[in-house]
C-alpha atoms as a PDB file:
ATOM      1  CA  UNK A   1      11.354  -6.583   1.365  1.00  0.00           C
ATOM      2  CA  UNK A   2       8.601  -5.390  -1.026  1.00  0.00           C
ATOM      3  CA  UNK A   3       7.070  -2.207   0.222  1.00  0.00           C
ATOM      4  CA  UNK A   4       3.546  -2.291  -1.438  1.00  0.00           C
ATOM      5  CA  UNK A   5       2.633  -5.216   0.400  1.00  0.00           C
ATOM      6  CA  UNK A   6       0.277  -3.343   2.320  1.00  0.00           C
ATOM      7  CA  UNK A   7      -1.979  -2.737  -0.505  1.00  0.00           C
ATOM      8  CA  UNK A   8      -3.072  -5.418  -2.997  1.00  0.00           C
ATOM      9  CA  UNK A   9      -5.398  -7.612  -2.137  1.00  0.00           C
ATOM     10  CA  UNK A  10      -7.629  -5.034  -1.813  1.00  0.00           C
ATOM     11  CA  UNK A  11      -6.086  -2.899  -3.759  1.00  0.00           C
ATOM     12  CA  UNK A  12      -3.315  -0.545  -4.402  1.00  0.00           C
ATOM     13  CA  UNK A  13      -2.983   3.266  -3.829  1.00  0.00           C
ATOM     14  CA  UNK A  14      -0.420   6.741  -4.165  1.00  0.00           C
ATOM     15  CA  UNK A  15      -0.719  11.538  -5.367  1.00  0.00           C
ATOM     16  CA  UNK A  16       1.045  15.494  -5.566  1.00  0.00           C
ATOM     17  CA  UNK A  17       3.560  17.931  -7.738  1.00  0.00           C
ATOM     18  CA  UNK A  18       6.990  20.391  -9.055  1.00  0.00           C
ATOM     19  CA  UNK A  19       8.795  22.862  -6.810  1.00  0.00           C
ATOM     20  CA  UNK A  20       9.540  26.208  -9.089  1.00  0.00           C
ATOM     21  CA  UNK A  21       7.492  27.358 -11.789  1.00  0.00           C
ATOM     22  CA  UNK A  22      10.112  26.943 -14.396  1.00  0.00           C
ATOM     23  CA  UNK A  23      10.985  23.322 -13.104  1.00  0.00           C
ATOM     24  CA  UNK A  24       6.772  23.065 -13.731  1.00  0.00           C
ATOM     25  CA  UNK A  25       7.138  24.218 -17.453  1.00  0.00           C
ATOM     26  CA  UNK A  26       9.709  21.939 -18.347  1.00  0.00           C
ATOM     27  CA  UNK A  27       8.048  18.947 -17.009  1.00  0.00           C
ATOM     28  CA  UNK A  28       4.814  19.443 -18.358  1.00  0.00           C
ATOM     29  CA  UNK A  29       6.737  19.141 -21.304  1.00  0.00           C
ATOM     30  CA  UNK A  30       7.843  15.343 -20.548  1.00  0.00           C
ATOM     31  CA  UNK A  31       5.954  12.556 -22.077  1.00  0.00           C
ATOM     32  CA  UNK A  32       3.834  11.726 -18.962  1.00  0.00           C
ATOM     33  CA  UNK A  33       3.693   8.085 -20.062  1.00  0.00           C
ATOM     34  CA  UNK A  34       7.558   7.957 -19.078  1.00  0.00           C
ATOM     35  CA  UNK A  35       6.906   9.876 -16.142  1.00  0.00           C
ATOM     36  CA  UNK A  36       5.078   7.031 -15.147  1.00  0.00           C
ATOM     37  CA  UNK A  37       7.613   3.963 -16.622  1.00  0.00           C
ATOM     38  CA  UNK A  38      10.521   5.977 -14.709  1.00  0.00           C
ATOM     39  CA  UNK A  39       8.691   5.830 -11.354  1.00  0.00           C
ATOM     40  CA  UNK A  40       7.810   2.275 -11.419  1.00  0.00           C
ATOM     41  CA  UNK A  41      10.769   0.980 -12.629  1.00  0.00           C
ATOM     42  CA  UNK A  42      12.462   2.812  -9.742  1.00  0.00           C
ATOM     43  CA  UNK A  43      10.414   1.458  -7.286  1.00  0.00           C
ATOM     44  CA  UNK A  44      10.467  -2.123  -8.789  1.00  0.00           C
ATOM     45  CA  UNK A  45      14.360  -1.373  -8.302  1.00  0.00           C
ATOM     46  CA  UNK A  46      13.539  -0.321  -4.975  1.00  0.00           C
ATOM     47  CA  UNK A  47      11.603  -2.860  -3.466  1.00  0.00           C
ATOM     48  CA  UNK A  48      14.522  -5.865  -4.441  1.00  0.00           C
ATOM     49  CA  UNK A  49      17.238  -3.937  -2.751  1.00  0.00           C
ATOM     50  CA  UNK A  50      15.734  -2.943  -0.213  1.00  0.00           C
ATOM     51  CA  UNK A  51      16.281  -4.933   2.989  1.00  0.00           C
ATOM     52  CA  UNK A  52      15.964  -2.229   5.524  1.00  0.00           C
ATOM     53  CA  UNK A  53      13.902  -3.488   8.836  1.00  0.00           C
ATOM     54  CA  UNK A  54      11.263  -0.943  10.911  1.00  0.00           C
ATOM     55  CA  UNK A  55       9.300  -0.775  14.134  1.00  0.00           C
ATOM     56  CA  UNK A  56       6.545   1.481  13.813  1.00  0.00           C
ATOM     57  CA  UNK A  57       3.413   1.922  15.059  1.00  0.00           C
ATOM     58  CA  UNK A  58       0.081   1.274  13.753  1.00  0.00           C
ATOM     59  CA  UNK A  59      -3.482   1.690  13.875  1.00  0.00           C
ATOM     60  CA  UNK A  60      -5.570  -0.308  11.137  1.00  0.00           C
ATOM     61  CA  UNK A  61      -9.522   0.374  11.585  1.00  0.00           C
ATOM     62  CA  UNK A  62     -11.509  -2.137   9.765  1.00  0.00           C
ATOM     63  CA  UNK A  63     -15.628  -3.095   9.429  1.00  0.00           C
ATOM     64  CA  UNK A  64     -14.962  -6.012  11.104  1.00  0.00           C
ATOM     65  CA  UNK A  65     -11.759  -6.181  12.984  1.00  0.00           C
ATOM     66  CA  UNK A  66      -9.428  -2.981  13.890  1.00  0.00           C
ATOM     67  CA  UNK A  67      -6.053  -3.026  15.627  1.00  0.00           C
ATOM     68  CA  UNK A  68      -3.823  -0.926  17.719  1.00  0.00           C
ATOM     69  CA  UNK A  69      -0.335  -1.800  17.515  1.00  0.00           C
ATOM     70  CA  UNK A  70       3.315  -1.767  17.743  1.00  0.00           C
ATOM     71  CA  UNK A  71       4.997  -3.717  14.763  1.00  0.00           C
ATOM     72  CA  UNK A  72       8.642  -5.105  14.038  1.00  0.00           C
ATOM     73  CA  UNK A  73       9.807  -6.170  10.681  1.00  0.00           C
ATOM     74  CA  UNK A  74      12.537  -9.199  10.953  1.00  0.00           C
ATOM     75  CA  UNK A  75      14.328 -11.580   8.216  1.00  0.00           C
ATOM     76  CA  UNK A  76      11.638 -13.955   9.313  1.00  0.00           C
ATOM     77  CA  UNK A  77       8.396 -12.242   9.864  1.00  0.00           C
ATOM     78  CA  UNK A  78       6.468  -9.310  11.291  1.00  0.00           C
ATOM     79  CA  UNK A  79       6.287  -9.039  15.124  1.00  0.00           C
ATOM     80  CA  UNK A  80       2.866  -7.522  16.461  1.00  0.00           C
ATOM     81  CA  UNK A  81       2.523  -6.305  19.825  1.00  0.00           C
ATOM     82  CA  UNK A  82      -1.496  -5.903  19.894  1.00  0.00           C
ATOM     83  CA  UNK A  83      -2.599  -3.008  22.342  1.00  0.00           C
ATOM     84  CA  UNK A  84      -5.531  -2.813  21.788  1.00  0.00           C
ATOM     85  CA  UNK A  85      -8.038  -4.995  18.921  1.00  0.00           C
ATOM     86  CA  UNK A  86     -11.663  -3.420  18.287  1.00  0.00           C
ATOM     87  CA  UNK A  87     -12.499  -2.278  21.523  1.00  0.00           C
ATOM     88  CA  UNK A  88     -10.879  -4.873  23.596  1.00  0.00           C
ATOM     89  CA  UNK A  89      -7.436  -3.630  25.766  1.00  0.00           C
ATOM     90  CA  UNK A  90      -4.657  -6.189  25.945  1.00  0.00           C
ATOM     91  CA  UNK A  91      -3.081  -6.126  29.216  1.00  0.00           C
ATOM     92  CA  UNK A  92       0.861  -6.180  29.119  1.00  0.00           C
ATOM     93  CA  UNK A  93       1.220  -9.932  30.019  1.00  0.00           C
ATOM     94  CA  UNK A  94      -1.124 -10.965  27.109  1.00  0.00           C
ATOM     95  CA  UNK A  95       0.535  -8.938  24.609  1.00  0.00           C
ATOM     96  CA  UNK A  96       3.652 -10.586  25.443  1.00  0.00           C
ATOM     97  CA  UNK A  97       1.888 -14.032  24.917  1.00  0.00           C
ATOM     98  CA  UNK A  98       0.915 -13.570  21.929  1.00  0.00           C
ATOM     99  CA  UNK A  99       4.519 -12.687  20.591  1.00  0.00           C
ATOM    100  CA  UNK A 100       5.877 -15.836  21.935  1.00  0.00           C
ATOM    101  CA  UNK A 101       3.529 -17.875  20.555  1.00  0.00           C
ATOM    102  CA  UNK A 102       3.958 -16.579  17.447  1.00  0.00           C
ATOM    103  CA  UNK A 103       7.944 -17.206  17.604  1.00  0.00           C
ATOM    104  CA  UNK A 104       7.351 -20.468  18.661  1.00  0.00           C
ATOM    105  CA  UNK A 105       4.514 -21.047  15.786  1.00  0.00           C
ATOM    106  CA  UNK A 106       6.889 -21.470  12.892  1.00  0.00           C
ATOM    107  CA  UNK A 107       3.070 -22.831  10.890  1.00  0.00           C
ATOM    108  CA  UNK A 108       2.317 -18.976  11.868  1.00  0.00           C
ATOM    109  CA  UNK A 109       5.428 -17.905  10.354  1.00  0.00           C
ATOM    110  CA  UNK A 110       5.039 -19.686   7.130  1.00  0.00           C
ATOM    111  CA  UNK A 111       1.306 -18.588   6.808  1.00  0.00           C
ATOM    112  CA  UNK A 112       2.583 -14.830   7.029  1.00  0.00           C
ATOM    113  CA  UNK A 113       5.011 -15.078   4.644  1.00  0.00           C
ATOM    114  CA  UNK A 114       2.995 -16.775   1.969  1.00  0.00           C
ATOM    115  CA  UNK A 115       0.163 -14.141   2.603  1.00  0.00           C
ATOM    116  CA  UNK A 116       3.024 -11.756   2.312  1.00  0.00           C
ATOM    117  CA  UNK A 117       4.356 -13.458  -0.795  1.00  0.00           C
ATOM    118  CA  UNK A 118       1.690 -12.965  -2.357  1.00  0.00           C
ATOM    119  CA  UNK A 119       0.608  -9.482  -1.791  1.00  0.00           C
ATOM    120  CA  UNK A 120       3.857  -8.795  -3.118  1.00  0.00           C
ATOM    121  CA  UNK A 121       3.011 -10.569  -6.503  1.00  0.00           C
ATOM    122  CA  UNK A 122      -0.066  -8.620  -6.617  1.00  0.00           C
ATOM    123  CA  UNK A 123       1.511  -5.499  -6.058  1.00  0.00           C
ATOM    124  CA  UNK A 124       4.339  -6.032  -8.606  1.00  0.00           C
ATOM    125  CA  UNK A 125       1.846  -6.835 -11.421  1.00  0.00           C
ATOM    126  CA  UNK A 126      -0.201  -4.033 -10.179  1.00  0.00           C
ATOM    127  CA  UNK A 127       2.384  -1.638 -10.495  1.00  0.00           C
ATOM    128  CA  UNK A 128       3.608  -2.532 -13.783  1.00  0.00           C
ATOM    129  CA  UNK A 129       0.188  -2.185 -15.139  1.00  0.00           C
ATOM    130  CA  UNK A 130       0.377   1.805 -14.193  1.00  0.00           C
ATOM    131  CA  UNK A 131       1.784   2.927 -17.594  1.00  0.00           C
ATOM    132  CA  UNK A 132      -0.556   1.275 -19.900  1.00  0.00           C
ATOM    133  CA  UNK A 133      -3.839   0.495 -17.894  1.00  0.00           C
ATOM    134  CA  UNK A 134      -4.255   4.792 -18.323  1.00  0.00           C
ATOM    135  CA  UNK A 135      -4.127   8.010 -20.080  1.00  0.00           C
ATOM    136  CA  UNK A 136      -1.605   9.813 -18.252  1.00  0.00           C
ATOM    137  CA  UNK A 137      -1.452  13.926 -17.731  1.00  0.00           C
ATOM    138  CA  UNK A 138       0.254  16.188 -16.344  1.00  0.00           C
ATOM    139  CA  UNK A 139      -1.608  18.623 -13.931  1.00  0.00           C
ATOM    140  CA  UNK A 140       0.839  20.125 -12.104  1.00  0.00           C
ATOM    141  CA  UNK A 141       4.155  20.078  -9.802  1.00  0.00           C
ATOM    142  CA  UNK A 142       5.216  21.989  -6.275  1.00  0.00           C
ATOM    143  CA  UNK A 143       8.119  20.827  -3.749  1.00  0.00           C
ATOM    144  CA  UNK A 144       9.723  18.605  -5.744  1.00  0.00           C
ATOM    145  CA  UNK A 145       7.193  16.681  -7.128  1.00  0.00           C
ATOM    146  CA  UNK A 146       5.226  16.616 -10.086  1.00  0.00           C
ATOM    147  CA  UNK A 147       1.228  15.911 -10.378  1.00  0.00           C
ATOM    148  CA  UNK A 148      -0.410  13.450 -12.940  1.00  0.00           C
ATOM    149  CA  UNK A 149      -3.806  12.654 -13.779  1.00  0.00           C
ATOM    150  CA  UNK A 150      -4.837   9.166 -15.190  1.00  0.00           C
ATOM    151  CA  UNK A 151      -8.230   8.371 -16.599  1.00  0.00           C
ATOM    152  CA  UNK A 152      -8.758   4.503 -17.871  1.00  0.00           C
ATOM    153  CA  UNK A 153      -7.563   3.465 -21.360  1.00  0.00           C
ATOM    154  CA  UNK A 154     -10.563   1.969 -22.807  1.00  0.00           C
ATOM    155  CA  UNK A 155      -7.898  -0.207 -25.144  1.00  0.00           C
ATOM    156  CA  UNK A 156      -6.252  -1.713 -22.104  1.00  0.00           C
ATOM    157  CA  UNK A 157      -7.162  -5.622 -21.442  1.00  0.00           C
ATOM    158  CA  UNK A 158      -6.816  -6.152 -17.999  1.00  0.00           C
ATOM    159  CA  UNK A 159      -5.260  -9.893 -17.534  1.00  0.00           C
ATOM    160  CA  UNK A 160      -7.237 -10.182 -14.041  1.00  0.00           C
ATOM    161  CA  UNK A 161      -9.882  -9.621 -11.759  1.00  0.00           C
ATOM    162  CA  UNK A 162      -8.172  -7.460  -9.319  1.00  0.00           C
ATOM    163  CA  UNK A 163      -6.444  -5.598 -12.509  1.00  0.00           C
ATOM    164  CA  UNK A 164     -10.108  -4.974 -14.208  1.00  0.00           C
ATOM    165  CA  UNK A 165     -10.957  -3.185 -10.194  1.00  0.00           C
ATOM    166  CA  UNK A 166      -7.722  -1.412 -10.591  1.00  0.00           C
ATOM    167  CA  UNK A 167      -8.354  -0.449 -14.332  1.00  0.00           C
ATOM    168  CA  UNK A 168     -11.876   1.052 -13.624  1.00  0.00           C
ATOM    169  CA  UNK A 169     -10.290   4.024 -11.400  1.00  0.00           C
ATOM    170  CA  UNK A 170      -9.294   7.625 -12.557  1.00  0.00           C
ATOM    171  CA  UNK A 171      -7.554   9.546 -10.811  1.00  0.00           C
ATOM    172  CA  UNK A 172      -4.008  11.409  -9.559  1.00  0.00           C
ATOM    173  CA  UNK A 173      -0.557  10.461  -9.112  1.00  0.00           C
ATOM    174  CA  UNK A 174       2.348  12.519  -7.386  1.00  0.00           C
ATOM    175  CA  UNK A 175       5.790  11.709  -8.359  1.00  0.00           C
ATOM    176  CA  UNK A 176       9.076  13.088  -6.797  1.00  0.00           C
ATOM    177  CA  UNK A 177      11.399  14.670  -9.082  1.00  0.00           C
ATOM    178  CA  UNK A 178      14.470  13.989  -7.752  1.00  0.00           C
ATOM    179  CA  UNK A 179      13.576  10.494  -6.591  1.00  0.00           C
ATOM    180  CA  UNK A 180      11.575   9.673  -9.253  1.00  0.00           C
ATOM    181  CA  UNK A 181       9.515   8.046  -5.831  1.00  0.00           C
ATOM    182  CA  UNK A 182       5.462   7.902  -6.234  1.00  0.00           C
ATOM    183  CA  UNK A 183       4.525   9.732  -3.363  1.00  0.00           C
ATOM    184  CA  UNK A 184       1.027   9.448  -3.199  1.00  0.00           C
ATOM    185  CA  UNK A 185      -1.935   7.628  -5.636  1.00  0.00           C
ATOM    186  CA  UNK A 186      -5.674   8.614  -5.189  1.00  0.00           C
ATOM    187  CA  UNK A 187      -8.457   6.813  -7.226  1.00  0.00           C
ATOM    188  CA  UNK A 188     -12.165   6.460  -7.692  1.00  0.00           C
ATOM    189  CA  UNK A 189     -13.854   3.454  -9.542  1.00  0.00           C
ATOM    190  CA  UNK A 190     -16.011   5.292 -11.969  1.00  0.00           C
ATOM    191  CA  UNK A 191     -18.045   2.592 -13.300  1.00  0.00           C
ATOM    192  CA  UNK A 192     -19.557  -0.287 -11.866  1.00  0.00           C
ATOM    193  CA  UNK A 193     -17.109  -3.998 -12.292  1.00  0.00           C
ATOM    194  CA  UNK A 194     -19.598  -6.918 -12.335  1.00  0.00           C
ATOM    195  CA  UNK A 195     -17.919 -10.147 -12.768  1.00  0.00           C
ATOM    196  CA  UNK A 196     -19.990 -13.163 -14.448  1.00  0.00           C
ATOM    197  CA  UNK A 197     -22.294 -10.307 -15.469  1.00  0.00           C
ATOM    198  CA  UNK A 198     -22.871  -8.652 -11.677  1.00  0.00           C
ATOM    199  CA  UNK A 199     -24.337 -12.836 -10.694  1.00  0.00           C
ATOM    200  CA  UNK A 200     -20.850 -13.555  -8.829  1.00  0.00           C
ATOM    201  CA  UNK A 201     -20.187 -10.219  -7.412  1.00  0.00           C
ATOM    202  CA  UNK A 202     -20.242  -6.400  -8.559  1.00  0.00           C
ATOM    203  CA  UNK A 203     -18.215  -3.415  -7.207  1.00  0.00           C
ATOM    204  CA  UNK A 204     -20.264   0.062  -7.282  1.00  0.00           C
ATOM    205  CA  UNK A 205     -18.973   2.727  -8.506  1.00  0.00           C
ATOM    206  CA  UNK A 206     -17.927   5.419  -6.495  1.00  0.00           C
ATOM    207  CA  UNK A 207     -15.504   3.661  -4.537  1.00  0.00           C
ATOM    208  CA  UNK A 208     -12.227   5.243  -3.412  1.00  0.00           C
ATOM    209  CA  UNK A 209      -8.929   4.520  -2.486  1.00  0.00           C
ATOM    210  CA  UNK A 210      -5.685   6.584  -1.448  1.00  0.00           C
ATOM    211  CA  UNK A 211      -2.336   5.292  -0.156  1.00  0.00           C
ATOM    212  CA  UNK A 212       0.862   8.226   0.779  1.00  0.00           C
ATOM    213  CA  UNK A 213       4.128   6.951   1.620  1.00  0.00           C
ATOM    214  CA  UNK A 214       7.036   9.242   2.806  1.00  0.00           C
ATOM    215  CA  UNK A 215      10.725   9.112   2.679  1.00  0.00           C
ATOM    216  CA  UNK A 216      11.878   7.889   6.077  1.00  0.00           C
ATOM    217  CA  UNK A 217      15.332   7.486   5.853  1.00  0.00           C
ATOM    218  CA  UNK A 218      17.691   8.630   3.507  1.00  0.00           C
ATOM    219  CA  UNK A 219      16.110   7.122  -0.004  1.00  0.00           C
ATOM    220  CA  UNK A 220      13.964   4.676   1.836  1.00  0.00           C
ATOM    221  CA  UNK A 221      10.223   5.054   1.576  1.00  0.00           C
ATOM    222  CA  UNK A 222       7.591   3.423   3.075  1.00  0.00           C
ATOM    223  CA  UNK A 223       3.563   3.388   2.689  1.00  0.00           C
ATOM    224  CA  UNK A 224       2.467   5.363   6.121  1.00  0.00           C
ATOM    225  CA  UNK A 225      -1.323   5.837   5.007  1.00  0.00           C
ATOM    226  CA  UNK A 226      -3.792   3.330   3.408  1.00  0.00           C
ATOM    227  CA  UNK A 227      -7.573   4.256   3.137  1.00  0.00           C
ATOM    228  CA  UNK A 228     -10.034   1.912   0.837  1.00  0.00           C
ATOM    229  CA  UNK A 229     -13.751   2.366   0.793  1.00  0.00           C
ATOM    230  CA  UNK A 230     -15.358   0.478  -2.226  1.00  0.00           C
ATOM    231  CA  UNK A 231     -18.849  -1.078  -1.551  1.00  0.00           C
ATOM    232  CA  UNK A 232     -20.195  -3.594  -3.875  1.00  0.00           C
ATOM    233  CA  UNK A 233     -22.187  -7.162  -3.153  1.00  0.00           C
ATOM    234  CA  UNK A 234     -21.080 -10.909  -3.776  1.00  0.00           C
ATOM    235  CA  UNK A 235     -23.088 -14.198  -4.973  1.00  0.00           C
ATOM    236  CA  UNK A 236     -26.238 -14.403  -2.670  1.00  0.00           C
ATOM    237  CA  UNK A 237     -26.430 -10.351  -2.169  1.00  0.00           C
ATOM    238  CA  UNK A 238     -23.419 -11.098   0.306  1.00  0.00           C
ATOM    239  CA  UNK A 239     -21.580  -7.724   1.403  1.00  0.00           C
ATOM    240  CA  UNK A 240     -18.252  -7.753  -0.268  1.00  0.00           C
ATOM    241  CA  UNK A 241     -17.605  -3.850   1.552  1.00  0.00           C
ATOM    242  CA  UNK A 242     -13.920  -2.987   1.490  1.00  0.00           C
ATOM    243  CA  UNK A 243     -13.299  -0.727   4.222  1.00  0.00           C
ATOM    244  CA  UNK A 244     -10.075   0.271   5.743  1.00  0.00           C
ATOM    245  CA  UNK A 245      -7.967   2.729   7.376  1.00  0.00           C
ATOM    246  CA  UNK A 246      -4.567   2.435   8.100  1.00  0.00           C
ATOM    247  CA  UNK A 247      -2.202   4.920   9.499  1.00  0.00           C
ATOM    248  CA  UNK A 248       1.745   3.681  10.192  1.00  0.00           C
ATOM    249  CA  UNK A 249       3.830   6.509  12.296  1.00  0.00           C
ATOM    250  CA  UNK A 250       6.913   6.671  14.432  1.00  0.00           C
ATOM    251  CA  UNK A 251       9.238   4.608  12.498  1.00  0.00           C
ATOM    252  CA  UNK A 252      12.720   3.345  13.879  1.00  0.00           C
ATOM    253  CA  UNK A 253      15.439   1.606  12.356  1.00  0.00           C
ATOM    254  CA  UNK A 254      16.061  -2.063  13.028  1.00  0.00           C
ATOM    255  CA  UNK A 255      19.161  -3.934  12.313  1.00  0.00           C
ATOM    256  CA  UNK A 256      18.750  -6.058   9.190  1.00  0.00           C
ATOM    257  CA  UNK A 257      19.851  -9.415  10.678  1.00  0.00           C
ATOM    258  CA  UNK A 258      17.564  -8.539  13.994  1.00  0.00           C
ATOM    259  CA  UNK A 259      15.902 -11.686  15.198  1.00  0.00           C
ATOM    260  CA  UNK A 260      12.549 -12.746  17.124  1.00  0.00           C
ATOM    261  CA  UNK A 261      14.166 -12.302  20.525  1.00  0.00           C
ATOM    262  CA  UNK A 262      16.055  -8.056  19.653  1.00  0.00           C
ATOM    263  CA  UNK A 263      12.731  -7.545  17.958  1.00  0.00           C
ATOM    264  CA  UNK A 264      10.257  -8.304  21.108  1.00  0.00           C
ATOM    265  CA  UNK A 265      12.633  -6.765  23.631  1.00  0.00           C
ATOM    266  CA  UNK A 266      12.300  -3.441  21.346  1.00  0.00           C
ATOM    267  CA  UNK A 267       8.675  -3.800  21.093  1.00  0.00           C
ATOM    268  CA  UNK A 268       8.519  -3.851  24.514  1.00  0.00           C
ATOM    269  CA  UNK A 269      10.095  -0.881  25.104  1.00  0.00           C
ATOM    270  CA  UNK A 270       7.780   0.816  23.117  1.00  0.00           C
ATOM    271  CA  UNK A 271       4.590   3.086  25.557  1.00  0.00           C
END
């Protein structure tokens, strides 16, 4: 199951460093550029293999709509056990409603996974775009990791809209060593992007975005934190504001087969 999911549409996010000094040296002495190719082509690796399943709990605070929850991952879909959504508690017996509708709903099901499908696309042509949409740098390393810098590569095309947002942000990368995992990615747009000349819709610059992800089982990683604030305005001075929070914790293992019925009776185990 692809693990950047959570990130594109809106965008896409990771940042950090080396452990010793001498480890430090000798890195800064490695073309950053394959820094880069290495870690993306491990977790392009990564993300195909991959078939590991997780309940963990989330809290995703949005302008508009923000959820407390309990989540499952299963071969066919995500299960969501809402606690709470904006400021509105679910009591126990509608929280358990809205899981069975939703494995009864196999229209549900199919609209998830093509959302899902999709994100993934994004993400994968996202991530491939790392090593030549910027001017990489090393800054630094400690623990393990090593610390780049990218700054936009005024040569670089960008083949799409969400890839010219993407393109417009500088910032830093961290990469494990060992893993050759990206840890963490933290950018700011530092120009305005105005498509059909800032008529159809214009993101200000200034905007930020950061997503971390953390080993959580032995060489399986997973994005825990996603935070996107870009501001911008749309055909007809429409708000277009991008702004999220999201914050995945207590992870547990699933099996890999589990279905809709293991997957609720764990969720509701869950305080």
């Amino acid at each position: 199951m692809m693990r950047w999911k959570e990130l594109p549409p809106r965008l896409l996010g990771l940042a950090l460093a080396v452990c010793v000094v001498g480890q430090a040296q000798d890195s800064k002495q490695e073309d950053p550029k394959q820094i880069v190719q290495e870690a993306v082509k491990t977790e392009l690796a990564a993300s195909s293999t991959d078939h590991s399943r997780w309940l963990y709990y989330e809290v995703d605070r949005k302008s508009k709509n923000s959820v407390t929850q309990w989540v499952a991952e299963t071969p066919r879909g995500d299960l969501h056990r809402i606690l709470m959504q904006n400021t509105q508690q679910f009591p126990a017996d509608q929280q358990r409603k809205k899981m069975d509708s939703f494995v009864r709903d196999s229209g549900a099901q199919e609209q998830q996974r093509r959302a899902g499908q999709h994100d993934d696309q994004q993400a994968t042509a996202l991530l491939k775009l790392l090593p030549e949409a910027f001017i990489w740098s090393v800054i630094g390393g400690h623990d393990g990791n090593t610390v780049l810098h990218f700054k936009p590569d005024d040569k670089f095309h960008a083949p799409s809209r969400e890839a010219r947002v993407f393109a417009a942000m500088e910032g830093d990368m961290t990469v494990n060593d060992e893993q050759h995992r990206i840890v963490t990615l933290k950018g700011r747009l530092i120009r305005d992007v105005k498509f059909g000349g800032g008529l159809f819709a214009t993101l200000r610059a200034g905007g930020t975005f950061a997503v971390e992800r953390r080993e959580i089982g032995p060489k399986l990683w997973q994005i825990t934190e996603t935070h996107v604030h870009i501001e911008g305005h749309a055909l007809f001075f429409k708000s277009i504001s991008e702004q999220e929070d999201d914050v995945k914790s207590r992870f547990t293992g699933l099996p890999d087969d589990v279905s809709f019925q293991q997957a609720e009776q764990e969720l509701l185990k869950q305080k």
